[in-house]
C-alpha atoms as a PDB file:
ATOM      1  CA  UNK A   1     110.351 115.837 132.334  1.00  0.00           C
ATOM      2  CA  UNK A   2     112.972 113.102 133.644  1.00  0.00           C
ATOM      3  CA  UNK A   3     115.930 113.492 134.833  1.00  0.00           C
ATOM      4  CA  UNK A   4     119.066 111.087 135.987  1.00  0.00           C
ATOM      5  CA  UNK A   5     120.915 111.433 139.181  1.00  0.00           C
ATOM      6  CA  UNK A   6     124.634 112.116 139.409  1.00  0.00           C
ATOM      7  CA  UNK A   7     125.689 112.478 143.039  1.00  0.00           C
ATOM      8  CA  UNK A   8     123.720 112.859 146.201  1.00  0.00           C
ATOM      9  CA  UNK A   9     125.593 113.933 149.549  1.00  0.00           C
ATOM     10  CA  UNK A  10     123.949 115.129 153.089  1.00  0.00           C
ATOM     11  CA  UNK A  11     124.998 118.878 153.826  1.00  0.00           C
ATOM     12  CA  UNK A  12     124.292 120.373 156.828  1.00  0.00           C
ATOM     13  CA  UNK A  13     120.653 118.144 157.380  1.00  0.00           C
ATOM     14  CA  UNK A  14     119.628 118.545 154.002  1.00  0.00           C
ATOM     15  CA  UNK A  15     120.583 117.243 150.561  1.00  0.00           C
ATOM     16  CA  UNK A  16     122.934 118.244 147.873  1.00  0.00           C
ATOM     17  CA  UNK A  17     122.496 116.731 144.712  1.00  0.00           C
ATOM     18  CA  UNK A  18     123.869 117.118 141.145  1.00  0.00           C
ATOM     19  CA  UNK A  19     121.699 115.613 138.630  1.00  0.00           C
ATOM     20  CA  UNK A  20     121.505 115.658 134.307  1.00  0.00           C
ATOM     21  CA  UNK A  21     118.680 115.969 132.035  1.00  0.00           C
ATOM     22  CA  UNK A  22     118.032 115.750 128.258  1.00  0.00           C
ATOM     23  CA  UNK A  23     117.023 119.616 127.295  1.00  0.00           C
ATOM     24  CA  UNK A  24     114.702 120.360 124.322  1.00  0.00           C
ATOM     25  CA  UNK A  25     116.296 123.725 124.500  1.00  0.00           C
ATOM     26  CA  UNK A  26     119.548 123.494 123.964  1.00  0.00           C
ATOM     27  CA  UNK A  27     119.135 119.909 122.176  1.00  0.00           C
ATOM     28  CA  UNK A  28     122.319 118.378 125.002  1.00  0.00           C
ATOM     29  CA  UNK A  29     122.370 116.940 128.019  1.00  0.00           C
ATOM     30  CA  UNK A  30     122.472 119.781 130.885  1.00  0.00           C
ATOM     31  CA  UNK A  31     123.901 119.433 134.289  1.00  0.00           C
ATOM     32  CA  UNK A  32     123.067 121.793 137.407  1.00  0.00           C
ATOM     33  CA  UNK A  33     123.016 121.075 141.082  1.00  0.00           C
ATOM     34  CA  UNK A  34     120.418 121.550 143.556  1.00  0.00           C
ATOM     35  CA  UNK A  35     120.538 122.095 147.741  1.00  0.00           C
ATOM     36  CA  UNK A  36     117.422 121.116 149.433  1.00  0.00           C
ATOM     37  CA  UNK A  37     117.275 122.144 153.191  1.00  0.00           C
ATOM     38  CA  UNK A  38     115.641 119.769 155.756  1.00  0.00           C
ATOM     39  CA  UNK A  39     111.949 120.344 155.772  1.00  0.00           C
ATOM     40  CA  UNK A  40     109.240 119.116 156.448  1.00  0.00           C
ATOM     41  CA  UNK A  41     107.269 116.708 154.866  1.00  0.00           C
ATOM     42  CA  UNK A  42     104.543 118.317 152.185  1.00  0.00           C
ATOM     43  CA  UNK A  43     106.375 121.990 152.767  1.00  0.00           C
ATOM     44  CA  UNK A  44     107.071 123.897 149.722  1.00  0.00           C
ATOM     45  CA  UNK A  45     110.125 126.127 149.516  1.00  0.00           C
ATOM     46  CA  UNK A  46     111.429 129.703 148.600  1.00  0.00           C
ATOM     47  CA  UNK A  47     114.410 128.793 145.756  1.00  0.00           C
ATOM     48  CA  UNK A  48     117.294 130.836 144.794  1.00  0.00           C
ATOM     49  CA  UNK A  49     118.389 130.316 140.996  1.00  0.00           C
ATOM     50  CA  UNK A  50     122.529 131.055 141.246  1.00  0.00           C
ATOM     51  CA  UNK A  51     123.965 131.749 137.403  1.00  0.00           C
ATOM     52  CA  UNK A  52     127.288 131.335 137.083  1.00  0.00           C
ATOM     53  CA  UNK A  53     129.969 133.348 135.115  1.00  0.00           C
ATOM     54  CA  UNK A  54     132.212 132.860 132.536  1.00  0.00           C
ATOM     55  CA  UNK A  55     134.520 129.179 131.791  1.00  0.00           C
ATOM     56  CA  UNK A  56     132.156 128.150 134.927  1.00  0.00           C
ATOM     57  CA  UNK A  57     129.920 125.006 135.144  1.00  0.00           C
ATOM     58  CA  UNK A  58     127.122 124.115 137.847  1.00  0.00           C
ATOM     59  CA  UNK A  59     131.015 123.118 140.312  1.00  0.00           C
ATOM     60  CA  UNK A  60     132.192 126.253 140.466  1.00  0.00           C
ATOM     61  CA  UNK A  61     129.395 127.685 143.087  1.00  0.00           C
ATOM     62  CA  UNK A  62     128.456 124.231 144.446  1.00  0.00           C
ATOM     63  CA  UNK A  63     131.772 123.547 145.527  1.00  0.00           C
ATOM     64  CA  UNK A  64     133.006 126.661 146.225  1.00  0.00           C
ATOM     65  CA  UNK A  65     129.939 129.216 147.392  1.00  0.00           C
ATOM     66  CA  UNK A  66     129.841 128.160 150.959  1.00  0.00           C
ATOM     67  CA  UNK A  67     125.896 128.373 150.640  1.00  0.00           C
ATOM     68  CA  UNK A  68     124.855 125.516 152.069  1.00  0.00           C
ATOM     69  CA  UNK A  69     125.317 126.728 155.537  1.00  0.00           C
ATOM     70  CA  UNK A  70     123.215 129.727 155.186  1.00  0.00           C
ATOM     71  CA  UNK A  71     120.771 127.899 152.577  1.00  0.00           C
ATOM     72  CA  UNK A  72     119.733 125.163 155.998  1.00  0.00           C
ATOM     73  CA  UNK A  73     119.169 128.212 157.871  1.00  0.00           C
ATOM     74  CA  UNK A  74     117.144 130.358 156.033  1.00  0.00           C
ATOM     75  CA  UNK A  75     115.283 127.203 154.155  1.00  0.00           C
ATOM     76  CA  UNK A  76     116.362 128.175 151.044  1.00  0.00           C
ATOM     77  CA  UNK A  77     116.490 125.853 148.338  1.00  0.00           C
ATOM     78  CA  UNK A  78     119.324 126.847 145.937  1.00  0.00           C
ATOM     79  CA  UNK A  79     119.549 125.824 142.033  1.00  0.00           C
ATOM     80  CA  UNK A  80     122.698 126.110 140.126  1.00  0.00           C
ATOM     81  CA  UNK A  81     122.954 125.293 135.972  1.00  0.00           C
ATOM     82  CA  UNK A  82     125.657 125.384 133.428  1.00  0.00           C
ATOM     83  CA  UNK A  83     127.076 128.439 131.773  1.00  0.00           C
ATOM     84  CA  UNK A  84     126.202 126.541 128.464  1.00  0.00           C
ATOM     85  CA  UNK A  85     125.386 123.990 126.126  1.00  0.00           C
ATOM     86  CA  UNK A  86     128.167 121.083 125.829  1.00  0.00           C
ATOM     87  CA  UNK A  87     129.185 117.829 124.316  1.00  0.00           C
ATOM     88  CA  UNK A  88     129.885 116.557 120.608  1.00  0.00           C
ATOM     89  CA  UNK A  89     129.132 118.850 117.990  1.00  0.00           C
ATOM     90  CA  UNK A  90     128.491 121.929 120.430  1.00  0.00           C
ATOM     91  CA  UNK A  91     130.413 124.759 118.753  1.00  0.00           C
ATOM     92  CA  UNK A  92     132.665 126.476 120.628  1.00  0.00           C
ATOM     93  CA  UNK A  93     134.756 129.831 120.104  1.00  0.00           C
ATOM     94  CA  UNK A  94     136.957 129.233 116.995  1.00  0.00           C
ATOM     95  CA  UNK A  95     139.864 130.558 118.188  1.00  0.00           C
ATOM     96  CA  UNK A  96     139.403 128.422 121.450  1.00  0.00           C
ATOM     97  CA  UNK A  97     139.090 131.875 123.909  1.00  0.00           C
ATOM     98  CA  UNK A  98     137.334 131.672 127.243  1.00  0.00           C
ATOM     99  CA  UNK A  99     135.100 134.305 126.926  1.00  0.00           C
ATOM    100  CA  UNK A 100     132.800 132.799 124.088  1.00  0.00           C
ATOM    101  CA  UNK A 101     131.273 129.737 123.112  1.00  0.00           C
ATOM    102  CA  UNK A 102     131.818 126.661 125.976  1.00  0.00           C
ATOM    103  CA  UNK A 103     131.424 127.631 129.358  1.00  0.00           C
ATOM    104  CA  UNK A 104     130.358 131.057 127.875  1.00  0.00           C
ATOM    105  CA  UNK A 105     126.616 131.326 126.893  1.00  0.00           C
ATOM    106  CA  UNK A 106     125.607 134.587 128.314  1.00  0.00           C
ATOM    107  CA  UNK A 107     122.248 133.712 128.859  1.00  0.00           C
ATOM    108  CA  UNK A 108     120.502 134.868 125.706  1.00  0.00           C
ATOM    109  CA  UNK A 109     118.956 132.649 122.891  1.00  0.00           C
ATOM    110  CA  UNK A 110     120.958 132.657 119.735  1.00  0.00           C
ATOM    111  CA  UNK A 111     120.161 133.562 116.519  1.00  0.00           C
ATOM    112  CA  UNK A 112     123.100 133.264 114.557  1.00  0.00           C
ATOM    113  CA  UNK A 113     124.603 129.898 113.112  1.00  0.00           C
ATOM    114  CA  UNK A 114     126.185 127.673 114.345  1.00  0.00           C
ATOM    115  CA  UNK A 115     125.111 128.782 117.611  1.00  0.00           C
ATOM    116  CA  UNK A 116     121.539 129.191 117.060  1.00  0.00           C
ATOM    117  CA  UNK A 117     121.065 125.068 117.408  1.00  0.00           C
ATOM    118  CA  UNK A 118     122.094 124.588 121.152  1.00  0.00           C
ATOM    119  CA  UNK A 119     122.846 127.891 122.635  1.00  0.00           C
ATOM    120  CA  UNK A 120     119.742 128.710 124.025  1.00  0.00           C
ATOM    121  CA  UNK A 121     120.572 129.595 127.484  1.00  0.00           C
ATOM    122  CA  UNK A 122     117.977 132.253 128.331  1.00  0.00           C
ATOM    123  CA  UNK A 123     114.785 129.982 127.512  1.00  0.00           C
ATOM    124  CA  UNK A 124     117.179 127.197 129.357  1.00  0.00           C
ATOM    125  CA  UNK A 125     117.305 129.369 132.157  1.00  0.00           C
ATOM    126  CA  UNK A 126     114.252 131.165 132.662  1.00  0.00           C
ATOM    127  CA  UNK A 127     111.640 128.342 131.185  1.00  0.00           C
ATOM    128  CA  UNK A 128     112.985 125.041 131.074  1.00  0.00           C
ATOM    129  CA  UNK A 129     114.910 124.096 134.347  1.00  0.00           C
ATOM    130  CA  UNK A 130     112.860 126.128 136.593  1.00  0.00           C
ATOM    131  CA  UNK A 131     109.569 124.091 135.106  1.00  0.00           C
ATOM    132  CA  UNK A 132     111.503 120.887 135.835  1.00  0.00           C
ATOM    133  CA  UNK A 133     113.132 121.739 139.451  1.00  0.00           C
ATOM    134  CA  UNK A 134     109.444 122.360 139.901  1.00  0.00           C
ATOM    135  CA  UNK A 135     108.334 118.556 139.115  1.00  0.00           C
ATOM    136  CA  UNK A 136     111.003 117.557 141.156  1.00  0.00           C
ATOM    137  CA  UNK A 137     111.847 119.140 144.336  1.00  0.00           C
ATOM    138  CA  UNK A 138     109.847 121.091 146.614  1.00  0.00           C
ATOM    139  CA  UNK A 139     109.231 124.336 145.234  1.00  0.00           C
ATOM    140  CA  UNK A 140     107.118 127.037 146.628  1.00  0.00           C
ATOM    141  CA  UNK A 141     107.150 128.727 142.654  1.00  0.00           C
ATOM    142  CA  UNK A 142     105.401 132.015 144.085  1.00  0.00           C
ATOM    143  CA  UNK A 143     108.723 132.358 146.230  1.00  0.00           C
ATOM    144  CA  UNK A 144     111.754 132.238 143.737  1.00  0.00           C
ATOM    145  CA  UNK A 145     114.326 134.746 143.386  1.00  0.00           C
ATOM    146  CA  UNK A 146     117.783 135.053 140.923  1.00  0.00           C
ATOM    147  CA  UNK A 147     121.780 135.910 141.843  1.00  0.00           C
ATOM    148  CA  UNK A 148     124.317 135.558 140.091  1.00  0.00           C
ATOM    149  CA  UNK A 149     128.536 136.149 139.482  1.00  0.00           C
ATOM    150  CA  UNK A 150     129.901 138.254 136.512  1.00  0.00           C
ATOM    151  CA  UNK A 151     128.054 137.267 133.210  1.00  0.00           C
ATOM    152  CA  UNK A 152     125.483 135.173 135.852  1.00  0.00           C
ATOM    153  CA  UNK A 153     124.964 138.506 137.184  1.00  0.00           C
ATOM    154  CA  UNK A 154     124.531 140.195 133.941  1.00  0.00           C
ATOM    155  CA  UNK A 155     121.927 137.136 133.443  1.00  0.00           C
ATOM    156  CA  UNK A 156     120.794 137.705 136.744  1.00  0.00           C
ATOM    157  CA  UNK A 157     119.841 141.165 136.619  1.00  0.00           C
ATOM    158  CA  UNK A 158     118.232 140.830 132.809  1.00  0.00           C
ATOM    159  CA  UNK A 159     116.248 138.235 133.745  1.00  0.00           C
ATOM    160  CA  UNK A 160     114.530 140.087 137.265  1.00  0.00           C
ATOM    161  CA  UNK A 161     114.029 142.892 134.586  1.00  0.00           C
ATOM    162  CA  UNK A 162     111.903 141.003 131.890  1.00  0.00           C
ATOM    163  CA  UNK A 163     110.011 138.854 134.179  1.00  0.00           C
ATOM    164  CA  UNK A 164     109.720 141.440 137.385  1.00  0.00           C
ATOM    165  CA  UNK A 165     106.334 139.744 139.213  1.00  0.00           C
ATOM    166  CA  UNK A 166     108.146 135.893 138.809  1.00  0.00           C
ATOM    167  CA  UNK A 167     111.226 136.918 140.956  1.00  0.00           C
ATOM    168  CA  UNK A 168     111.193 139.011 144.034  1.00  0.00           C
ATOM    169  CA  UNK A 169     114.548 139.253 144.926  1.00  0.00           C
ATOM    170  CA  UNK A 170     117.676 139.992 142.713  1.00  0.00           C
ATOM    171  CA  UNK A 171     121.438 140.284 143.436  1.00  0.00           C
ATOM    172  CA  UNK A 172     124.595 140.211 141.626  1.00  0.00           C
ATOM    173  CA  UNK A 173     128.543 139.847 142.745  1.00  0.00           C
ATOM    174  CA  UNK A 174     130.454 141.710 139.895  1.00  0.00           C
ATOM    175  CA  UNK A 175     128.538 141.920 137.345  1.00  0.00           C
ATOM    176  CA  UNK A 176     128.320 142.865 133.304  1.00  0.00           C
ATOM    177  CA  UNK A 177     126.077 145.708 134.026  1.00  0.00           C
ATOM    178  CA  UNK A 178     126.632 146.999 130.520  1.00  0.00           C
ATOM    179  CA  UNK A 179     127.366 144.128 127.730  1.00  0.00           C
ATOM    180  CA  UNK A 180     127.029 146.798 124.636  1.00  0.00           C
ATOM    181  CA  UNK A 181     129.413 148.855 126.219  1.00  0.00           C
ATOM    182  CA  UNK A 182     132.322 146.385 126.753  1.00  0.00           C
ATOM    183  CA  UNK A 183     134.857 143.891 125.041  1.00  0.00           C
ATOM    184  CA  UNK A 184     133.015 140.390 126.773  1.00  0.00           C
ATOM    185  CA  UNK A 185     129.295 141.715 126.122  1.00  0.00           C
ATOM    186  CA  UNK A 186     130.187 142.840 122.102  1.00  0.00           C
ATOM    187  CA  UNK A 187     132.010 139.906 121.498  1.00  0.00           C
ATOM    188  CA  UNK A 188     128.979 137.422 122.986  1.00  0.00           C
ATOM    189  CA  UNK A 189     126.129 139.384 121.534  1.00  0.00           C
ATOM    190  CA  UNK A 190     127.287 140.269 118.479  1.00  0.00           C
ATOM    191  CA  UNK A 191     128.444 136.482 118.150  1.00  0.00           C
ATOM    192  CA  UNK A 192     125.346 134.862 119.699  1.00  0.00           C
ATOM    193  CA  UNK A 193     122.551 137.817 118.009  1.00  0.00           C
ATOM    194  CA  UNK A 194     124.457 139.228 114.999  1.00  0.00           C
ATOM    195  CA  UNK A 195     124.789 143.310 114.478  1.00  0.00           C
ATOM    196  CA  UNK A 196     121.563 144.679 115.180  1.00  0.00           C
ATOM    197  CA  UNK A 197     122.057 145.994 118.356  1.00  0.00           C
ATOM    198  CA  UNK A 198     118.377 146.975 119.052  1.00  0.00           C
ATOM    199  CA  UNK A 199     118.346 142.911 119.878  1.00  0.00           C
ATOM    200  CA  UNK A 200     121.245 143.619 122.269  1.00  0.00           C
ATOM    201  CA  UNK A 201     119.288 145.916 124.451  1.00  0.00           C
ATOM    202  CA  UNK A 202     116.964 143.057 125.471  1.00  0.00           C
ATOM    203  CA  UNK A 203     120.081 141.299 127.211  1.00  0.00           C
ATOM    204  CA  UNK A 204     121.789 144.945 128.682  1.00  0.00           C
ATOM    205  CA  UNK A 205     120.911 145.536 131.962  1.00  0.00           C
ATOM    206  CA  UNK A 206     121.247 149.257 131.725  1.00  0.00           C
ATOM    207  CA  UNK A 207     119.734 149.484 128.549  1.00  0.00           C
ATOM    208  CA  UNK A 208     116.703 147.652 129.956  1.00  0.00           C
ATOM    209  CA  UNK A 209     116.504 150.268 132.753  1.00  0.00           C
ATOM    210  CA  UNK A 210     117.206 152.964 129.953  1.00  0.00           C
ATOM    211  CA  UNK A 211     114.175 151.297 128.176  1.00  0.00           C
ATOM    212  CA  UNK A 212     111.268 151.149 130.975  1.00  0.00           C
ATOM    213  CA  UNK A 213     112.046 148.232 132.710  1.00  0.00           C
ATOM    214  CA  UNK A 214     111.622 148.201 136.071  1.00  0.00           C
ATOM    215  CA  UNK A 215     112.402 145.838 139.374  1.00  0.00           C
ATOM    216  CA  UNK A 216     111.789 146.278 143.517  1.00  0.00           C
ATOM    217  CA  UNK A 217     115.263 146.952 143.935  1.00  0.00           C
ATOM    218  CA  UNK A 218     118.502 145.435 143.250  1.00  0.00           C
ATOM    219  CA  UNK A 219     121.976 144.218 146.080  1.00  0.00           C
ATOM    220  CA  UNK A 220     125.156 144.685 144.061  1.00  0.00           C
ATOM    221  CA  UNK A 221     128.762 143.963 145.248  1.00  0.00           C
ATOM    222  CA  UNK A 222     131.739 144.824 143.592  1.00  0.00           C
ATOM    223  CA  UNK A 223     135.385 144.255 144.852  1.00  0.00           C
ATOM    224  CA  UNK A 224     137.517 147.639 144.638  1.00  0.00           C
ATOM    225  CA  UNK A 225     140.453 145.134 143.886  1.00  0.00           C
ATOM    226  CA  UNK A 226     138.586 143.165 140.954  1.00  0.00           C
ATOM    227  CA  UNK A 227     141.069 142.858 137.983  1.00  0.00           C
ATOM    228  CA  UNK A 228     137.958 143.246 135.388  1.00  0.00           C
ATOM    229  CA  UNK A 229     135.707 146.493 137.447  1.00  0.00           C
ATOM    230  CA  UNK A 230     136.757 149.062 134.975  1.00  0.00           C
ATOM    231  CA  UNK A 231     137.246 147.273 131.551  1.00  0.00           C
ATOM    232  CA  UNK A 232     134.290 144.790 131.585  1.00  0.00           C
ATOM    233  CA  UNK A 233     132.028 145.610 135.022  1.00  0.00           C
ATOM    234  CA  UNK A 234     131.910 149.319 134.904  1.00  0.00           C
ATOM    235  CA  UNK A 235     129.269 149.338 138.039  1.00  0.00           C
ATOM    236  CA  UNK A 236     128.722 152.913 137.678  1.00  0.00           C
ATOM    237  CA  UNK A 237     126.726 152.953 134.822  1.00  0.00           C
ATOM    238  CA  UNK A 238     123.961 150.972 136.660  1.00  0.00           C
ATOM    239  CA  UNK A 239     124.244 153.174 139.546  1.00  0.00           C
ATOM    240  CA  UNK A 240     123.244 156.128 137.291  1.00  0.00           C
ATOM    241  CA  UNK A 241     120.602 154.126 135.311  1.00  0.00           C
ATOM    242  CA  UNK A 242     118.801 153.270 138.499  1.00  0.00           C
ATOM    243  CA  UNK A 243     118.736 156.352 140.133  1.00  0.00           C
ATOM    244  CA  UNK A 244     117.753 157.746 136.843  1.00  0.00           C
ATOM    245  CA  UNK A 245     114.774 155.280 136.752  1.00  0.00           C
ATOM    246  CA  UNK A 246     114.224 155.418 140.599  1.00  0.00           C
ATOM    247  CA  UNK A 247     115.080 151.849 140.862  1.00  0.00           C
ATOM    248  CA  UNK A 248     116.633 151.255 144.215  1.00  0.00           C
ATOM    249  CA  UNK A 249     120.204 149.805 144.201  1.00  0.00           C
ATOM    250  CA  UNK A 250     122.175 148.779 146.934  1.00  0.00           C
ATOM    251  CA  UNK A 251     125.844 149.130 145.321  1.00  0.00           C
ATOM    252  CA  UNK A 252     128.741 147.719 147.724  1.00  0.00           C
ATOM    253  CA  UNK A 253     131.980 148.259 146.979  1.00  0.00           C
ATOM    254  CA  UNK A 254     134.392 145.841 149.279  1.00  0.00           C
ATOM    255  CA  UNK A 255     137.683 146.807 149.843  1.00  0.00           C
ATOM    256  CA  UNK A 256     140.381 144.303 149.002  1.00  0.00           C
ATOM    257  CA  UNK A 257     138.467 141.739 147.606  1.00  0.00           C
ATOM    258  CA  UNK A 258     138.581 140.542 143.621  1.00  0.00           C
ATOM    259  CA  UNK A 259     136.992 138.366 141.195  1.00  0.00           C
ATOM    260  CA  UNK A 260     137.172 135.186 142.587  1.00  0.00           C
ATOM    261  CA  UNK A 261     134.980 132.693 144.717  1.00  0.00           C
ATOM    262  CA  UNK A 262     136.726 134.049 147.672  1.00  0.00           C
ATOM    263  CA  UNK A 263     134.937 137.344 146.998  1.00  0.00           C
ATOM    264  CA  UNK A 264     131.831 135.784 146.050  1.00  0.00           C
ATOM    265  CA  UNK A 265     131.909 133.143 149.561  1.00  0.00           C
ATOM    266  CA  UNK A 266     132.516 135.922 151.578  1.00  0.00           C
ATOM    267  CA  UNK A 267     129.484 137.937 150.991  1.00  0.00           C
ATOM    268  CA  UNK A 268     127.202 135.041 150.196  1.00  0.00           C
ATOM    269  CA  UNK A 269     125.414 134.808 153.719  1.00  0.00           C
ATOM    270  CA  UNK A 270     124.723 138.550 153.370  1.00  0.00           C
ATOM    271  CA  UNK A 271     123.193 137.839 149.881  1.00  0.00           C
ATOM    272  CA  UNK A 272     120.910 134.642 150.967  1.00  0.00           C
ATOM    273  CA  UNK A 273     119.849 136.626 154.195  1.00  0.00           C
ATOM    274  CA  UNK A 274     118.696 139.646 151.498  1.00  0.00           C
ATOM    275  CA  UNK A 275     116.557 137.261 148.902  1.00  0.00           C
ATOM    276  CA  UNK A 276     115.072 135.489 152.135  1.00  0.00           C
ATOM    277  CA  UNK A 277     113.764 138.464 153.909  1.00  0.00           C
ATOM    278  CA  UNK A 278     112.306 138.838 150.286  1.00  0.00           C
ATOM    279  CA  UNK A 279     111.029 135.993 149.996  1.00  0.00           C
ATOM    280  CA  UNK A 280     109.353 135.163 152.647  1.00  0.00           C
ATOM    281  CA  UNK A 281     107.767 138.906 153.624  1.00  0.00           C
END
């Protein structure tokens, strides 16, 4: 699979590049960024795939994460895509909200029209970027692990549960624990997967947990201040699903801090030191 270079800029010794591909997935051009620490020569890395939350591109976290630093020290190699399919004749939500549609794909594969054509984020996601970060940069791919922000960590977490012996790390700032259960999650699956709500469960990280699925263990941090923690996060109801299941959960709650990259830079270190111990044990 090819693949067309944006930008390239040197980052604490290694490289961070943006770069755009044509995807057979979503049937659009995709954009995500990867940070390659130095290395080297012939050495394959552990990688970190970031998703992103909602009205977010690949920019949000590459500009704003303060990774990078962390990333050259732990020799992490850290992969960031869109939120969704864009471009000319990519439907978005028709009443132009933020929180469906563009910038909004919620990681699942769509089955409803217009949608079904291009938004196709979770086979983007868990098939079809990793498999071409893999021709292209040095990837260890029996080292990768998943994070993610707010609907990345709802895509995050569903993603460690369906494919359990890929990733061995998983972590989430803020995230839709429970899409079924709240306004962003019913309007994007029942938009993206129509009514039948037995299809829902496959993308609900608590009804995954309620359903068998299992993972090592999960970090979690959620701002006490964060506009959105009771309407849309509702971190509680994972806490009870894992220790239901026995799945072990770290659950942080940080005083003060909200929804915002401020929140998410702050604890990132802590995050990239977790998945590396993981990774690399």
């Amino acid at each position: 699979m090819s693949m067309q270079t944006v930008s390239v800029n040197r980052s604490h010794g290694g490289t961070q590049g943006v770069y755009r591909h044509a995807s057979l997935q979503t049937n659009t051009d995709m954009t995500f960024s990867v940070y390659v620490p130095a290395h080297r020569e012939g050495t394959k890395l552990p990688v970190v795939t970031y998703l992103s939350g909602l009205t977010c591109t690949h920019a949000n976290v590459t500009e704003k994460g303060e990774f990078r630093s962390a990333c050259a020290e732990l020799g992490l190699i850290f992969v960031a895509p869109d939120t969704s399919p864009r471009g000319e004749g990519v439907p978005g939500d028709p009443a132009n909200a933020y929180d469906f549609g563009l910038g909004a794909g919620f990681y699942v594969d769509a089955t409803q029209a217009p949608f079904d054509r291009n938004y196709r984020m979770w086979s983007y996601v868990t098939d079809e970027l990793p498999k071409l970060v893999a021709d292209h940069f040095p990837v260890d791919p029996n080292r990768q692990s998943i994070m993610g922000h707010s609907m990345g960590g709802h895509g995050a977490l569903t993603v460690a549960l369906r494919h359990p012996a890929r990733y061995r790390a998983a972590s989430a700032f803020a995230p839709i624990v429970a899409p079924s259960f709240v306004p962003w999650g019913i309007k994007a699956l029942g938009g993206y997967l129509g009514n039948n709500k037995d299809a829902w469960r496959k993308h609900d990280t608590v009804a995954l947990i309620e359903d068998g699925a299992k993972f090592a263990e999960f970090l979690v941090d959620c701002g006490d201040a964060d506009q959105f923690l009771t309407g849309q996060l509702k971190p509680e109801l994972l806490q009870a699903a894992c220790e239901k299941a026995a799945i072990p959960l770290t659950l942080r709650r940080q005083s003060g801090y909200d929804h915002s990259y401020y929140f998410i830079s702050t604890f990132m270190a802590d995050h990239l030191r977790w998945h590396a111990q993981r990774l690399k044990a």
